[in-house]
N, C-alpha and C. Protein backbone atom coordinates (compact mmCIF):
# COMPACT_ATOMS: atom_id res chain seq x y z
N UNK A 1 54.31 -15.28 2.17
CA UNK A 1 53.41 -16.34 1.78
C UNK A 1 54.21 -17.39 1.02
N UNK A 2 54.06 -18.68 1.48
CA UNK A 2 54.84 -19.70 0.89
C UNK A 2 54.32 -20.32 -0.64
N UNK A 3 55.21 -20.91 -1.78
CA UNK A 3 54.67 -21.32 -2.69
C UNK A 3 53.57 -21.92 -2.92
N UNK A 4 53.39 -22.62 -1.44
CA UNK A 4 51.70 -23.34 -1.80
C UNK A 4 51.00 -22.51 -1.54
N UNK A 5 50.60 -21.51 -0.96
CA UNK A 5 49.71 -20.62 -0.39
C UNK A 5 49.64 -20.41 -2.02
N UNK A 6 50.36 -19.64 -2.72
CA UNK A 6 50.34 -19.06 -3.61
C UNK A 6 49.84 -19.43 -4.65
N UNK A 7 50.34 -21.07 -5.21
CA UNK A 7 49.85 -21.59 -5.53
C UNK A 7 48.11 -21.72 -5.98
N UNK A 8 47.82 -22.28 -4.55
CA UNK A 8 46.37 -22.41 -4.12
C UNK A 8 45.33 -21.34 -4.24
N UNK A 9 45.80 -19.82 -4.47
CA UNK A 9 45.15 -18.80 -4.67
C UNK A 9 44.80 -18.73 -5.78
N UNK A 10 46.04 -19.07 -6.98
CA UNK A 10 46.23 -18.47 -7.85
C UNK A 10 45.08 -19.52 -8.70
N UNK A 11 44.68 -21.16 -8.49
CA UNK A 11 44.14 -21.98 -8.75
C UNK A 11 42.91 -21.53 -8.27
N UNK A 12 42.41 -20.81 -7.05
CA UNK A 12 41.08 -19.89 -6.48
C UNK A 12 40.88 -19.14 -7.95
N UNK A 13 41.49 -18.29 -8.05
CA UNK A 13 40.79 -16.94 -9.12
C UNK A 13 40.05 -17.57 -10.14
N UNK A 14 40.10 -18.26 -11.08
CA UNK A 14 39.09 -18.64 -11.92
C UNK A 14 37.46 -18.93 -11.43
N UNK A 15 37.83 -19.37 -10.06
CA UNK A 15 36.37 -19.73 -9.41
C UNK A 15 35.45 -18.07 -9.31
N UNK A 16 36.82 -17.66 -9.12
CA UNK A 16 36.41 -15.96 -7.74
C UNK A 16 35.39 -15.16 -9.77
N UNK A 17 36.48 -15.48 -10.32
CA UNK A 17 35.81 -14.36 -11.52
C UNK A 17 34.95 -15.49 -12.20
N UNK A 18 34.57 -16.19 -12.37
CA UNK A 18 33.21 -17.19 -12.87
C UNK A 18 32.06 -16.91 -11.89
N UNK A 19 32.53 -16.67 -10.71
CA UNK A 19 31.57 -17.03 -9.67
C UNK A 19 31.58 -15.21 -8.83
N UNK A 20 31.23 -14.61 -9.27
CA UNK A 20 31.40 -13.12 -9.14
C UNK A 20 31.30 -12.95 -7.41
N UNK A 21 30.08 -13.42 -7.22
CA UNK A 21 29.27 -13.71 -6.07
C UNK A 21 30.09 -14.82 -5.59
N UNK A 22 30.48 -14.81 -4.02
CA UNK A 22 30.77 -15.70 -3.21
C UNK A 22 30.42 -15.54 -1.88
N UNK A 23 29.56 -16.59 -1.32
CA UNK A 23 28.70 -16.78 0.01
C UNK A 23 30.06 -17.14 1.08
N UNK A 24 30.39 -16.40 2.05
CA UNK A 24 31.49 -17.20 3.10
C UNK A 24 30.74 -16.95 4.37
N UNK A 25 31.26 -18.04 5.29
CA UNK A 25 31.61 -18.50 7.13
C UNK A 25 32.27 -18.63 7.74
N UNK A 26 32.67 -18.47 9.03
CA UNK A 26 33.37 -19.40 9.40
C UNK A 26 32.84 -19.74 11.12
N UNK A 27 33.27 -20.94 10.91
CA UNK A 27 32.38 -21.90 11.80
C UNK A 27 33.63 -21.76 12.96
N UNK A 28 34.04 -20.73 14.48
CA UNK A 28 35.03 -20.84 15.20
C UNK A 28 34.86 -22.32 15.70
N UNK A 29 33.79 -22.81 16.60
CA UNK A 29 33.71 -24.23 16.36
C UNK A 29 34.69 -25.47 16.40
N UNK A 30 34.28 -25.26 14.53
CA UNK A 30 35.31 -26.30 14.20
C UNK A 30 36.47 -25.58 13.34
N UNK A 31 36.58 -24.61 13.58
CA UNK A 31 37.95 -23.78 13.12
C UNK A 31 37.84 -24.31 11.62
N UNK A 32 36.58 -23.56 10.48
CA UNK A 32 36.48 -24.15 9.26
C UNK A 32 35.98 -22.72 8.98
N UNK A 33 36.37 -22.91 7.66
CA UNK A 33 36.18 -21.41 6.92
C UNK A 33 35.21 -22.16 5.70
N UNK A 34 34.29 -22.58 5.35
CA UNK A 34 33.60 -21.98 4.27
C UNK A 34 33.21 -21.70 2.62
N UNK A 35 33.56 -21.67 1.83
CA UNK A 35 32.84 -20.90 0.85
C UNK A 35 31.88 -21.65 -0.59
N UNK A 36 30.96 -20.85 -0.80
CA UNK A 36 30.05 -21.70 -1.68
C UNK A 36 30.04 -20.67 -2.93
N UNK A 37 30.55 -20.70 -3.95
CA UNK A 37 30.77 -20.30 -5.50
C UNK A 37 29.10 -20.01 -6.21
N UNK A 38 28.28 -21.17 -5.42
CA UNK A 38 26.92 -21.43 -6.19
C UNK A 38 26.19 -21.59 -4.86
N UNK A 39 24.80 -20.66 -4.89
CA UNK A 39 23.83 -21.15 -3.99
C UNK A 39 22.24 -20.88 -4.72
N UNK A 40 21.43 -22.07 -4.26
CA UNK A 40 22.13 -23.21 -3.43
C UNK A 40 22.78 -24.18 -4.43
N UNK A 41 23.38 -24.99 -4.08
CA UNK A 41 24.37 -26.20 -4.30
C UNK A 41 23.79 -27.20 -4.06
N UNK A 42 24.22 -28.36 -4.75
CA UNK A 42 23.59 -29.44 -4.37
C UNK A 42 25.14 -30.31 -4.60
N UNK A 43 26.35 -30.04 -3.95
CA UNK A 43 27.23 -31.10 -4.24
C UNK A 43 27.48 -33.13 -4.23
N UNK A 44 27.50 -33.35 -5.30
CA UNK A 44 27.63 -34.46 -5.62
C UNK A 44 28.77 -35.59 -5.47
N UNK A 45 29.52 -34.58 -5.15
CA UNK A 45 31.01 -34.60 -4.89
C UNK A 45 32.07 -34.27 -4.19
N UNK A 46 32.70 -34.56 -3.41
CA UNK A 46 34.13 -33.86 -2.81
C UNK A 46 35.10 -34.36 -2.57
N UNK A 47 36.20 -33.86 -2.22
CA UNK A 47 37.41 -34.84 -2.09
C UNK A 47 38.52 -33.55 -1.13
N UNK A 48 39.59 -34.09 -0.50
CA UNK A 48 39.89 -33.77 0.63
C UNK A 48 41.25 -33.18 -0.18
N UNK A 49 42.77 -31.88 0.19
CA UNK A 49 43.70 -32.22 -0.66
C UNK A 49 44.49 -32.24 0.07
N UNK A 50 45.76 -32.42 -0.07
CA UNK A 50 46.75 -32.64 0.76
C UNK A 50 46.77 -31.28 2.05
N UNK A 51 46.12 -29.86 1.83
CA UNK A 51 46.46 -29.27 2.58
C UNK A 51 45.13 -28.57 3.47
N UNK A 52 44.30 -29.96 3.26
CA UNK A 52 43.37 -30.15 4.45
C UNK A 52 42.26 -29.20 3.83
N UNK A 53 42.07 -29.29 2.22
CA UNK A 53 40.82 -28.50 2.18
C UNK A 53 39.53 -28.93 0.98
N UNK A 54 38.44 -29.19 1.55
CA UNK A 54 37.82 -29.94 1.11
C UNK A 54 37.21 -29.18 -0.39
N UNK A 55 37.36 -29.70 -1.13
CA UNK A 55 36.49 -29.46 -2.68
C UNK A 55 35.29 -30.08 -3.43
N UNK A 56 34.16 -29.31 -3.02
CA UNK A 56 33.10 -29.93 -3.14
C UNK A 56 32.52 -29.36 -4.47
N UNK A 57 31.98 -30.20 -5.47
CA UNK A 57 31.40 -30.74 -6.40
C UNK A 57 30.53 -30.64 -7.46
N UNK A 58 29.41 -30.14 -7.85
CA UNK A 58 28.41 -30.17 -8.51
C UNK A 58 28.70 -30.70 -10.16
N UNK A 59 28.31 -31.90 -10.57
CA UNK A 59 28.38 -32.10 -11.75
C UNK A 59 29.58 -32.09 -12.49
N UNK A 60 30.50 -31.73 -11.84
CA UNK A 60 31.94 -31.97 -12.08
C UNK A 60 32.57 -30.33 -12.47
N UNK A 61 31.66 -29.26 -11.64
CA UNK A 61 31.71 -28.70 -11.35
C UNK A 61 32.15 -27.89 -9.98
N UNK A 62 33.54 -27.09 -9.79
CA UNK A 62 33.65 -26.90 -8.00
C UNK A 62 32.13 -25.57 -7.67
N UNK A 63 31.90 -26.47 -6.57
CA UNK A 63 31.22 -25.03 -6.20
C UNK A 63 31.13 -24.84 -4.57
N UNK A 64 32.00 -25.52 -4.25
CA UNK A 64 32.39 -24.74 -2.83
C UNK A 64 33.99 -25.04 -2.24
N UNK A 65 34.12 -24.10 -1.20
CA UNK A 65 35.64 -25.17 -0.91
C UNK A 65 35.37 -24.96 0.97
N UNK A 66 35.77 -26.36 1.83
CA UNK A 66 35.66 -26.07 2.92
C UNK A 66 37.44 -26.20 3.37
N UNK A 67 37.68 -25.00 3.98
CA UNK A 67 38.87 -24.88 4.48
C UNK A 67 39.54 -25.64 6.17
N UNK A 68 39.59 -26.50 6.38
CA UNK A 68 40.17 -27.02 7.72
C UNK A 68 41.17 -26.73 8.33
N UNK A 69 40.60 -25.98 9.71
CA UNK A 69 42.05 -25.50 10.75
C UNK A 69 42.28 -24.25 9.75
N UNK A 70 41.37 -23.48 9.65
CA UNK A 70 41.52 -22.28 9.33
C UNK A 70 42.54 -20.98 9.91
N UNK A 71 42.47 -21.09 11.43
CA UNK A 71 43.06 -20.16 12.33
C UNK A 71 44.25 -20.68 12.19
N UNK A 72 44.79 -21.75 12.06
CA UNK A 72 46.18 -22.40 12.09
C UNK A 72 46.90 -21.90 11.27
N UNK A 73 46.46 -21.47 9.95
CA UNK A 73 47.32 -21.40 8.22
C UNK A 73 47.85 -20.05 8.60
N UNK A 74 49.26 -19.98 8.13
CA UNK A 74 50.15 -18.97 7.93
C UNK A 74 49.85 -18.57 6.51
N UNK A 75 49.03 -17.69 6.87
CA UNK A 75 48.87 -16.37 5.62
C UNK A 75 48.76 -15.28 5.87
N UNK A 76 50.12 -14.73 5.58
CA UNK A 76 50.89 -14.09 5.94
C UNK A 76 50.91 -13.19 4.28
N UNK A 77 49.82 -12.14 4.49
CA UNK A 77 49.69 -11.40 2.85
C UNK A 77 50.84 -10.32 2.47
């Protein structure tokens, strides 16, 4: 697993243990993975990051993350 993978996980866990409960999908589709921290949600907010994964919002709060080109990512545990 490369430094960003790692990275990006390690920035996950605070959500994973605040948010005990986590709702996931994945949409084959559009090759998108999913997850909502809080349901329901009403995000107010999101923004895209460099490694194509969307972070959506509540009150300046995260409470979901949508992952893009899911099947593509080398994670490799």
């Amino acid at each position: 697993m490369g430094k960003t993978e790692m990275k990006e996980l390690q920035t996950l866990l605070p959500y994973f243990i605040k948010h005990p409960t986590v709702w996931s999908n994945y949409d084959k589709e559009a090759d998108a993975v999913y997850l909502h921290f809080k349901k329901p949600n009403h995000a107010d907010h999101s923004e895209m990051t460099d490694d194509e994964i969307i972070v959506r919002y509540e009150k300046n709060e995260v409470v979901g993350l949508t992952i893009l080109n899911a099947s593509k990512r080398n994670l490799n545990f």
